[in-house]
N, C-alpha and C. Protein backbone atom coordinates (compact mmCIF):
# COMPACT_ATOMS: atom_id res chain seq x y z
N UNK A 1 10.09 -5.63 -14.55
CA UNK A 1 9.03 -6.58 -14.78
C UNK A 1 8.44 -7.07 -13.45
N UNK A 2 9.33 -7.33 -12.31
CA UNK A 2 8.87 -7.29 -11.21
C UNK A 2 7.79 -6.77 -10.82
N UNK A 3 8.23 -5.07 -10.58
CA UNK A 3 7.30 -4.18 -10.16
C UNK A 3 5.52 -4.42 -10.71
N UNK A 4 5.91 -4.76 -12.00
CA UNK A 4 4.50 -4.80 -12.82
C UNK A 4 4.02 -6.27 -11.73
N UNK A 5 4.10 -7.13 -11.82
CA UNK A 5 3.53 -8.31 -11.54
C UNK A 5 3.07 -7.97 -10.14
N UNK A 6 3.83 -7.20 -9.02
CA UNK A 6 3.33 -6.72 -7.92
C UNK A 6 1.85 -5.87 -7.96
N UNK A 7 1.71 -5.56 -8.79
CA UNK A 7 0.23 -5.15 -9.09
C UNK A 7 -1.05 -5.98 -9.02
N UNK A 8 -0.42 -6.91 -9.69
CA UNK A 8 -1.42 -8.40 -9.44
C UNK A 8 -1.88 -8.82 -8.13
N UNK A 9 -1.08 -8.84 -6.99
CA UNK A 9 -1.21 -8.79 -5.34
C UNK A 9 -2.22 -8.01 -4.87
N UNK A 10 -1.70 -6.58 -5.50
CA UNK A 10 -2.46 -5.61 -5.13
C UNK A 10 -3.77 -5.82 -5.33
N UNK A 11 -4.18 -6.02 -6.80
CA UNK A 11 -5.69 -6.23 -7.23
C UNK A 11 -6.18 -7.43 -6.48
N UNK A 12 -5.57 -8.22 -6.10
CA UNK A 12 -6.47 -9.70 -5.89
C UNK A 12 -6.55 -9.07 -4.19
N UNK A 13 -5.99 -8.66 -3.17
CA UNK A 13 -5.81 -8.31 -2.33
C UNK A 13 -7.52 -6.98 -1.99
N UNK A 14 -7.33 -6.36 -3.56
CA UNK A 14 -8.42 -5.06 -3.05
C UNK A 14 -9.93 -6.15 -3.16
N UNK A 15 -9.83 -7.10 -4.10
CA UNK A 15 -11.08 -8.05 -4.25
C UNK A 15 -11.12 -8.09 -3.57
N UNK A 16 -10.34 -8.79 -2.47
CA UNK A 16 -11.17 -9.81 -1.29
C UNK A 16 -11.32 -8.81 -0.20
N UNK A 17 -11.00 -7.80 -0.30
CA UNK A 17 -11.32 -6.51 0.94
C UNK A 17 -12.92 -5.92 0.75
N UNK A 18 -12.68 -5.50 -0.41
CA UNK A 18 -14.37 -5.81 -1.27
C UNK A 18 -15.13 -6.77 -0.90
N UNK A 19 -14.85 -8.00 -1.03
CA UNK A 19 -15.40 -9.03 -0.62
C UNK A 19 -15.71 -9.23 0.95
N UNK A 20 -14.73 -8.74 1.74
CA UNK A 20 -15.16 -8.70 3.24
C UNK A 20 -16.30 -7.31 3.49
N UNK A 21 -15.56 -6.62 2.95
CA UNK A 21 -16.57 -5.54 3.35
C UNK A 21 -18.21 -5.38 2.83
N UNK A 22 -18.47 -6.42 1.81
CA UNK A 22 -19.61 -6.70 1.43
C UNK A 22 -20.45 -7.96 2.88
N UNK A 23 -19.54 -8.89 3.27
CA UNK A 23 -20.43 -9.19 4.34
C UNK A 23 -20.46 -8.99 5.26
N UNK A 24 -19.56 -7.66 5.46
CA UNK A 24 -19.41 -6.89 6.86
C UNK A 24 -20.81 -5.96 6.69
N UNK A 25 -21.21 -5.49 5.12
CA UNK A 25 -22.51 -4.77 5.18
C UNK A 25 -23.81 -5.24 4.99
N UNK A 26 -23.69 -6.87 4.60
CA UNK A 26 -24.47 -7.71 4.99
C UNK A 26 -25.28 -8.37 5.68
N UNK A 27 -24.35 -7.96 6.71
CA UNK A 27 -24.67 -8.73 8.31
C UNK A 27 -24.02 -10.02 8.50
N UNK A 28 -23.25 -10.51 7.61
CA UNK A 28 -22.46 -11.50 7.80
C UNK A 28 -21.23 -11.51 8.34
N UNK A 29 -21.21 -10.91 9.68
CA UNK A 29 -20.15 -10.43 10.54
C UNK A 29 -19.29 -11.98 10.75
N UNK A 30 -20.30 -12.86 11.09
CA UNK A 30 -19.26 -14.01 11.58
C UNK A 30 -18.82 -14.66 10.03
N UNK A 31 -19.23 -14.16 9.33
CA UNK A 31 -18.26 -15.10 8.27
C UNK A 31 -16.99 -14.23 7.60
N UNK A 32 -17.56 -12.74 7.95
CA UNK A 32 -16.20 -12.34 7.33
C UNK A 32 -15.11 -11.75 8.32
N UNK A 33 -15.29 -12.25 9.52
CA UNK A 33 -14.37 -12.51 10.49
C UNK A 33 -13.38 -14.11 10.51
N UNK A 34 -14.30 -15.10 10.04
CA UNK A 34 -13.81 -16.02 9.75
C UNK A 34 -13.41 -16.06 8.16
N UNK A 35 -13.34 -15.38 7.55
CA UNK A 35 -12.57 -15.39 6.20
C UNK A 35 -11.19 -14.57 6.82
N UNK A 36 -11.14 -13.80 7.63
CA UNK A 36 -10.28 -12.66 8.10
C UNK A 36 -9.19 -13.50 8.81
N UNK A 37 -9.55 -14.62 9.50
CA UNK A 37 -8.89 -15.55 10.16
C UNK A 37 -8.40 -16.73 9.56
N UNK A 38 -8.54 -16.87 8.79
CA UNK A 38 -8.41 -18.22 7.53
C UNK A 38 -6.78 -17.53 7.49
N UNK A 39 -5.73 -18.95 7.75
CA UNK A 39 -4.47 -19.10 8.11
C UNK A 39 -3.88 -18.22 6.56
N UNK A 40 -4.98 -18.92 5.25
CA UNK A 40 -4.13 -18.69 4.01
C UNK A 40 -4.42 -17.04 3.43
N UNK A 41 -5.67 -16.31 4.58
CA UNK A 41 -5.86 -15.83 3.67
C UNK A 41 -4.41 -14.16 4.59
N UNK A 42 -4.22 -14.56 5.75
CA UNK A 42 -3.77 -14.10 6.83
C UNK A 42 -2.27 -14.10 5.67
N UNK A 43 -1.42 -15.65 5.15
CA UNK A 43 -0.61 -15.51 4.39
C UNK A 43 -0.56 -14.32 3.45
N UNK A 44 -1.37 -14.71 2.49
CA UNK A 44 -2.01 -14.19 1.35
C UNK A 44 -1.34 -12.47 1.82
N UNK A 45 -1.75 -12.09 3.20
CA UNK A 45 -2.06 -10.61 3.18
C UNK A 45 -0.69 -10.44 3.20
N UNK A 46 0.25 -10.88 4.08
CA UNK A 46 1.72 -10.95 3.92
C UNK A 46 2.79 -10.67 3.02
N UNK A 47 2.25 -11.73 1.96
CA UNK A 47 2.90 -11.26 0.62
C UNK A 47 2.30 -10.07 -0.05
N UNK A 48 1.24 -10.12 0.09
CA UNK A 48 0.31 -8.98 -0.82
C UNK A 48 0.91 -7.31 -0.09
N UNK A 49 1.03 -7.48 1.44
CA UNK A 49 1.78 -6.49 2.14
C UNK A 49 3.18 -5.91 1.40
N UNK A 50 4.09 -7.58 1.51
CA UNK A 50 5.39 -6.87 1.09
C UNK A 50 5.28 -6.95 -0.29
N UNK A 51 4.67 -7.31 -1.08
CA UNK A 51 4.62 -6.69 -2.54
C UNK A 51 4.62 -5.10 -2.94
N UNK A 52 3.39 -4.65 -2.59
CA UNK A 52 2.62 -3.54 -2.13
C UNK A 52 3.81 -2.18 -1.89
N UNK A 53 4.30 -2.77 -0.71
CA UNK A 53 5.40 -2.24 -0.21
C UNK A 53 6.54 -1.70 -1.18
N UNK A 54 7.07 -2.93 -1.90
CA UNK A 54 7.87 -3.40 -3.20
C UNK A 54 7.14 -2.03 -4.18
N UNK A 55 5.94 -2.38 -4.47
CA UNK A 55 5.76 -1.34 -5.43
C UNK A 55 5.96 0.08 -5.63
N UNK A 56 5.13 0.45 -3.97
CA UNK A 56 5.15 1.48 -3.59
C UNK A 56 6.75 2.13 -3.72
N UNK A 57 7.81 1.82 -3.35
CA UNK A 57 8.85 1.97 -3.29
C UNK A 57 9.28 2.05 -4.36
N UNK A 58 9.33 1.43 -5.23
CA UNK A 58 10.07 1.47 -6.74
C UNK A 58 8.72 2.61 -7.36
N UNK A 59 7.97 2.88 -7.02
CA UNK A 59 7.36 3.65 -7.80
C UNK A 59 7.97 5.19 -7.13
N UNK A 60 8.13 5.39 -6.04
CA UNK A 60 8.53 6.33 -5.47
C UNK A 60 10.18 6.98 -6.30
N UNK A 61 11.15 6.15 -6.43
CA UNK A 61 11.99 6.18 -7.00
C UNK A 61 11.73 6.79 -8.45
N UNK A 62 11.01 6.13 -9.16
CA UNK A 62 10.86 6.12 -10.37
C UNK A 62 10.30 7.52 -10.65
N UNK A 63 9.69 7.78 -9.38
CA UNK A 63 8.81 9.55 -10.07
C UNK A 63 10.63 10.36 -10.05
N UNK A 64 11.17 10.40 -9.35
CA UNK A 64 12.37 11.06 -9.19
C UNK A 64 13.12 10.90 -10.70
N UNK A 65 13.16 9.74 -11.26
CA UNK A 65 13.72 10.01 -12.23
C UNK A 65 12.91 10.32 -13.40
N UNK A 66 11.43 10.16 -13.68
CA UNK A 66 10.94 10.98 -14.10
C UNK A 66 10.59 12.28 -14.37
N UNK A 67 10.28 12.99 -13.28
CA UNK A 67 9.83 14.02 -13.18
C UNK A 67 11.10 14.98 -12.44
N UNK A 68 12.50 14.82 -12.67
CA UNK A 68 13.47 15.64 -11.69
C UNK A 68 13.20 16.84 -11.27
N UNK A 69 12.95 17.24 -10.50
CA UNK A 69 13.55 18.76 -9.83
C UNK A 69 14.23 19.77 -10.00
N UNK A 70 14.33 20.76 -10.87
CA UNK A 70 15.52 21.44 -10.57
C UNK A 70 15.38 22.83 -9.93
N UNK A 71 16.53 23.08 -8.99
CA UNK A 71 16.90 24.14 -7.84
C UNK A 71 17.95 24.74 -8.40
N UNK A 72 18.00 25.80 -9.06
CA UNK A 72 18.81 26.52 -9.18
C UNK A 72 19.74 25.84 -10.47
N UNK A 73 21.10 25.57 -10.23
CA UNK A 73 21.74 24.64 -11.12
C UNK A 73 21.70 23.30 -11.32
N UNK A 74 20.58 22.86 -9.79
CA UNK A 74 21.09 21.44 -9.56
C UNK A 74 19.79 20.58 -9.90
N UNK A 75 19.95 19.52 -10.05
CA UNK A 75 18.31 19.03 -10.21
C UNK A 75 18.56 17.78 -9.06
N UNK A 76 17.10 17.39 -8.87
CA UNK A 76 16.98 16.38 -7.76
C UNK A 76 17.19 14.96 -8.23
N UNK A 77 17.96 13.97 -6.94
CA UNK A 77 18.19 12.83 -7.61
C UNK A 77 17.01 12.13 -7.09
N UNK A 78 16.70 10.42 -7.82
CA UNK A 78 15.58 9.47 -7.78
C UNK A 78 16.18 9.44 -6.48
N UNK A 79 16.41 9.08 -5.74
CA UNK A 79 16.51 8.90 -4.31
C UNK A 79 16.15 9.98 -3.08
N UNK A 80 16.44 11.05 -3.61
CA UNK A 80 15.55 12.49 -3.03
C UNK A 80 14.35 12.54 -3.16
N UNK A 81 13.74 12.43 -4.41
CA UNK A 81 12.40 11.94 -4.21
C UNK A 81 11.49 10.74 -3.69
N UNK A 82 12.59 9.46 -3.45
CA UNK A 82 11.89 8.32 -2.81
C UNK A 82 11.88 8.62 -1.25
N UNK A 83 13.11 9.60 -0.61
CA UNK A 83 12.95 10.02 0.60
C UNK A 83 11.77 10.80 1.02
N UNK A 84 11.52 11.64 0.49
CA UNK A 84 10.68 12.37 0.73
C UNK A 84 8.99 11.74 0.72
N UNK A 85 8.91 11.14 -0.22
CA UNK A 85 7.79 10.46 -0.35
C UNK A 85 7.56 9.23 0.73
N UNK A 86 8.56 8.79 1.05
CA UNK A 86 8.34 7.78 2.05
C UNK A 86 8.07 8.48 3.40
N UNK A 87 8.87 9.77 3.76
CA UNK A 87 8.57 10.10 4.66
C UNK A 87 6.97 10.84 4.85
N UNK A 88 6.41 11.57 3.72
CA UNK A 88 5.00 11.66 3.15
C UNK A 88 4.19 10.56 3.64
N UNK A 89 4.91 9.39 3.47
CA UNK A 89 3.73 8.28 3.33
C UNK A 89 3.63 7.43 5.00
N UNK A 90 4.96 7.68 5.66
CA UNK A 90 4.57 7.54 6.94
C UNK A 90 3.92 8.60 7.89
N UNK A 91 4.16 9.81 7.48
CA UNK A 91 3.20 10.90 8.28
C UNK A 91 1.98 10.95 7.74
N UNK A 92 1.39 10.53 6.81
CA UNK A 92 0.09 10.36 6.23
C UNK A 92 -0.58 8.95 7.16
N UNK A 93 0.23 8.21 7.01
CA UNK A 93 -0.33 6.44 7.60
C UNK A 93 -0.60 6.77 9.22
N UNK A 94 0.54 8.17 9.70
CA UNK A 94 0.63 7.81 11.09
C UNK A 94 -0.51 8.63 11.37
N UNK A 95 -1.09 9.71 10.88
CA UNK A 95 -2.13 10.55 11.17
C UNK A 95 -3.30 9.65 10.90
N UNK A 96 -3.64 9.07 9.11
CA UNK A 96 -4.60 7.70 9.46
C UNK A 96 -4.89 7.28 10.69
N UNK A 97 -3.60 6.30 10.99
CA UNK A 97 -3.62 5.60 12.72
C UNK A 97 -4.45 6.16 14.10
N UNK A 98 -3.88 7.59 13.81
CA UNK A 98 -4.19 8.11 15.35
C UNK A 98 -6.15 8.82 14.74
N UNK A 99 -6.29 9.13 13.88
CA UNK A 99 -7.80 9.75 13.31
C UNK A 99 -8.52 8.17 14.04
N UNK A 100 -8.09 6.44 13.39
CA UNK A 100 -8.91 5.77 13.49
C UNK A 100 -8.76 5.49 15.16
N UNK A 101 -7.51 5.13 15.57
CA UNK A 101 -7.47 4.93 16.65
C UNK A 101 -8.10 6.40 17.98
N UNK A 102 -8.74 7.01 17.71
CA UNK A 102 -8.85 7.96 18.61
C UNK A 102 -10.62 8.23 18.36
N UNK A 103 -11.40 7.13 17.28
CA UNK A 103 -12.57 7.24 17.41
C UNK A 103 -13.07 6.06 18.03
């Protein structure tokens, strides 16, 4: 039940990114720099981060025991698949990083 409610973060989190990026295409640079800086909304991203996180993770697990693997005699455990996927998801983030950081 957790996991589900972490979704809620997520959505209110993609609004207000929406919401910045609408007066970032606005021309309302200084206000959605100062929404960006607003102490609560800086909180806000925190939890919405380690929620996110929370989800991502238990969802990772969960495909493993959904969808198992099998190799030969053996099939794959939920934790083989949360490894793998996490490591997926940091070589994906880290290539992100260096694409944005290198323009």
């Amino acid at each position: 039940m957790i996991r589900e409610w972490t979704s809620f973060f997520v959505a209110v989190f993609s609004l207000i990114y929406i919401y910045e990026l609408s007066l970032f295409a606005s021309g309302a640079k200084d206000s959605a720099l100062a929404l960006m800086r607003n102490p609560g909304i800086i909180a806000f991203n925190i939890v919405a981060l380690l929620f996110t996180v929370y989800h991502a993770l238990t969802w990772f697990y969960l495909i493993g025991k959904v969808i198992p693997i099998k190799m030969g005699k053996t099939t794959s455990k939920p934790w083989q698949a949360l490894l793998v996927n996490i490591v997926l998801l940091l070589t994906i983030s880290y290539a992100v990083i260096q694409i944005l950081v290198l323009r």
